[in-house]
Protein backbone atom coordinates (compact mmCIF):
# COMPACT_ATOMS: atom_id res chain seq x y z
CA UNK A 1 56.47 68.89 65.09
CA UNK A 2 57.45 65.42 67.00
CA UNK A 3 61.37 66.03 66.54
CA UNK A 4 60.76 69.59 67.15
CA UNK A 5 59.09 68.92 71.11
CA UNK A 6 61.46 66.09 71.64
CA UNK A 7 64.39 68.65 70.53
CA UNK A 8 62.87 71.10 73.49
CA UNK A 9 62.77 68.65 75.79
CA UNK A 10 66.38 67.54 75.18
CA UNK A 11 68.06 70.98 75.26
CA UNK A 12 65.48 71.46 78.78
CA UNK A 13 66.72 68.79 80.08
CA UNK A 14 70.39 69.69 78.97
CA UNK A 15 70.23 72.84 80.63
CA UNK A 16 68.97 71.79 84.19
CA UNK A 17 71.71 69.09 84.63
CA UNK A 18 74.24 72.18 83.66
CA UNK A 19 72.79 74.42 86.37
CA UNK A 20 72.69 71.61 88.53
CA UNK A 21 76.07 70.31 88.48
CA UNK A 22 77.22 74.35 88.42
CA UNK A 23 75.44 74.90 91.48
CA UNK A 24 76.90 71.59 93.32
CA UNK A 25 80.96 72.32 92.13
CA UNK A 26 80.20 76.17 92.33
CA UNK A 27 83.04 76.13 95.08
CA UNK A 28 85.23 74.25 92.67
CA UNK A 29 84.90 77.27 89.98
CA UNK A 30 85.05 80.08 92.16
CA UNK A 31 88.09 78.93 94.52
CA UNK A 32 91.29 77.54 94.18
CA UNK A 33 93.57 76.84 96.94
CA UNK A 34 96.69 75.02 97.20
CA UNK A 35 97.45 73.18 99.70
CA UNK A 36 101.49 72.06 99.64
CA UNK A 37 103.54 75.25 99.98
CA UNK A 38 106.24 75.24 97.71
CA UNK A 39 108.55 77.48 99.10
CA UNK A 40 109.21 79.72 102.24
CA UNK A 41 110.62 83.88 102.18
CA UNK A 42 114.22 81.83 103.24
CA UNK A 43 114.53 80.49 99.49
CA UNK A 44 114.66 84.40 98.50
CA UNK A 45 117.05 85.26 101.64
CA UNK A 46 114.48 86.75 103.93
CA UNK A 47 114.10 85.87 107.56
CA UNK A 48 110.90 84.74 108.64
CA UNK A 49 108.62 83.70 111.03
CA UNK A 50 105.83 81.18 110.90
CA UNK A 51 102.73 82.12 112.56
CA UNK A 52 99.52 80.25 113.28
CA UNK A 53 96.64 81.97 115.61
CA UNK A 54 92.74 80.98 115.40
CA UNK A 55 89.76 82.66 113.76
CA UNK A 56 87.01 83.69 115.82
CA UNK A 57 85.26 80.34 114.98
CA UNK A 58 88.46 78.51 116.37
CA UNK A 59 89.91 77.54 112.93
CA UNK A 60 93.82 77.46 112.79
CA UNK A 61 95.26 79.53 110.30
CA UNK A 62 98.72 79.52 109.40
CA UNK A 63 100.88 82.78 107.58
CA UNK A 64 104.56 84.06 107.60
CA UNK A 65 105.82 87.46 109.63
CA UNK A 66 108.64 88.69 107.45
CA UNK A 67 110.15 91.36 109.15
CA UNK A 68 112.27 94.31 107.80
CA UNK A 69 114.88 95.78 110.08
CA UNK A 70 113.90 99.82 111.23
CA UNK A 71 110.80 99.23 109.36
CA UNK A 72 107.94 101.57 110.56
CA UNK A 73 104.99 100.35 109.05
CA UNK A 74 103.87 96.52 108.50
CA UNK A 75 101.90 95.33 105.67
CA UNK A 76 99.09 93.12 105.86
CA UNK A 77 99.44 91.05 102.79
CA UNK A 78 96.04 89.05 101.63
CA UNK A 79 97.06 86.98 98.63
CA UNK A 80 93.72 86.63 96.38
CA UNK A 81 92.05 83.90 95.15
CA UNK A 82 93.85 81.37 93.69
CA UNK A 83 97.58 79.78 95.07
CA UNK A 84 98.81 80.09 98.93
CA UNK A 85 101.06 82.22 100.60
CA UNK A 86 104.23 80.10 98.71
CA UNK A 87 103.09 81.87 95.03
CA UNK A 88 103.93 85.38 96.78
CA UNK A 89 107.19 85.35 97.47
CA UNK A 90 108.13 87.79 94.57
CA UNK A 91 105.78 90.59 96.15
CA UNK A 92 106.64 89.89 99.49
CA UNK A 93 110.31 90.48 98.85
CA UNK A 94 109.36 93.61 96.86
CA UNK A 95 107.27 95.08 99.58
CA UNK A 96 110.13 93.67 102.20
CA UNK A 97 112.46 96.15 100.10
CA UNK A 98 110.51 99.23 99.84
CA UNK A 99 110.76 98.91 103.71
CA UNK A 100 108.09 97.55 105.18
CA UNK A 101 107.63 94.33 107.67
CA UNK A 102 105.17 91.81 106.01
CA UNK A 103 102.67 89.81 107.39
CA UNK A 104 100.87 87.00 105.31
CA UNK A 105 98.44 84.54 105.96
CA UNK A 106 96.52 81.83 104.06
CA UNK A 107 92.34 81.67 104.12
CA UNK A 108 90.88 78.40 105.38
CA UNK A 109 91.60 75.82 102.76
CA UNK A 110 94.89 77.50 101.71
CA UNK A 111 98.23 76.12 102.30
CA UNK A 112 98.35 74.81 105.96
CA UNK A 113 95.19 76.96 107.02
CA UNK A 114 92.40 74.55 108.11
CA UNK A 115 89.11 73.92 106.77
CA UNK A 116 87.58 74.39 103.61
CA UNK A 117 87.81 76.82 101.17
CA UNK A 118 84.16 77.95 100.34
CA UNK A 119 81.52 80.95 100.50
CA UNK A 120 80.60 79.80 104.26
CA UNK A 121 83.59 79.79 105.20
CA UNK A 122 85.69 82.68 103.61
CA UNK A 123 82.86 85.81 104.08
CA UNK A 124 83.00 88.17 106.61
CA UNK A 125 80.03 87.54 109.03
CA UNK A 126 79.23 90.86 111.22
């Protein structure tokens, strides 16, 4: 019965340190930005622009215009979760070819966007 509490209070005590260090590095598991861009829509033989304009809470934010001659519609590209606006070059040239001006930009804690990636940060507040 000893080695059977003493078990319980191991595997209790193993299980609130997990949830504990989950909740502190929960940012860690559920984003992943990168920060050095790797490559620009020029390396694929697009012209570009680089943009940067500021969030409502004043944070820069940095993204690429890649525009598409006679095009009548523009694209607003958001990339997902993990990566920067450099690990999309393949679909921006793809939706650059079906005709369409592109415009990409980076979430705080991407790329050269400031801040930090993390829930505060990245939700839509109304």
């Amino acid at each position: 019965m000893k080695y059977l509490t003493m078990i319980a209070i191991l595997l209790t005590t193993l299980t609130i340190v997990l949830f504990a260090l989950i909740y502190i590095f929960q940012s860690k598991l559920v984003y992943f930005p990168f920060k050095k861009i790797d490559a620009d829509p020029k390396s694929i033989g697009l012209d570009f622009e680089s943009v940067t304009f500021s969030a409502d809470d004043k944070t820069e934010l940095f993204g690429w215009y890649i525009p598409k001659k006679d095009a009548e519609t523009t694209l607003l590209f958001l990339h997902g979760n993990a990566g920067n606006i450099s690990h999309r070059l393949e679909s921006i040239k793809i939706f650059n070819s079906l005709g369409m001006n592109v415009f990409i930009f980076d979430y705080r804690g991407y790329g050269k966007s400031k801040r930090s990636a993390d829930e505060q940060n990245l939700s839509l507040k109304p």
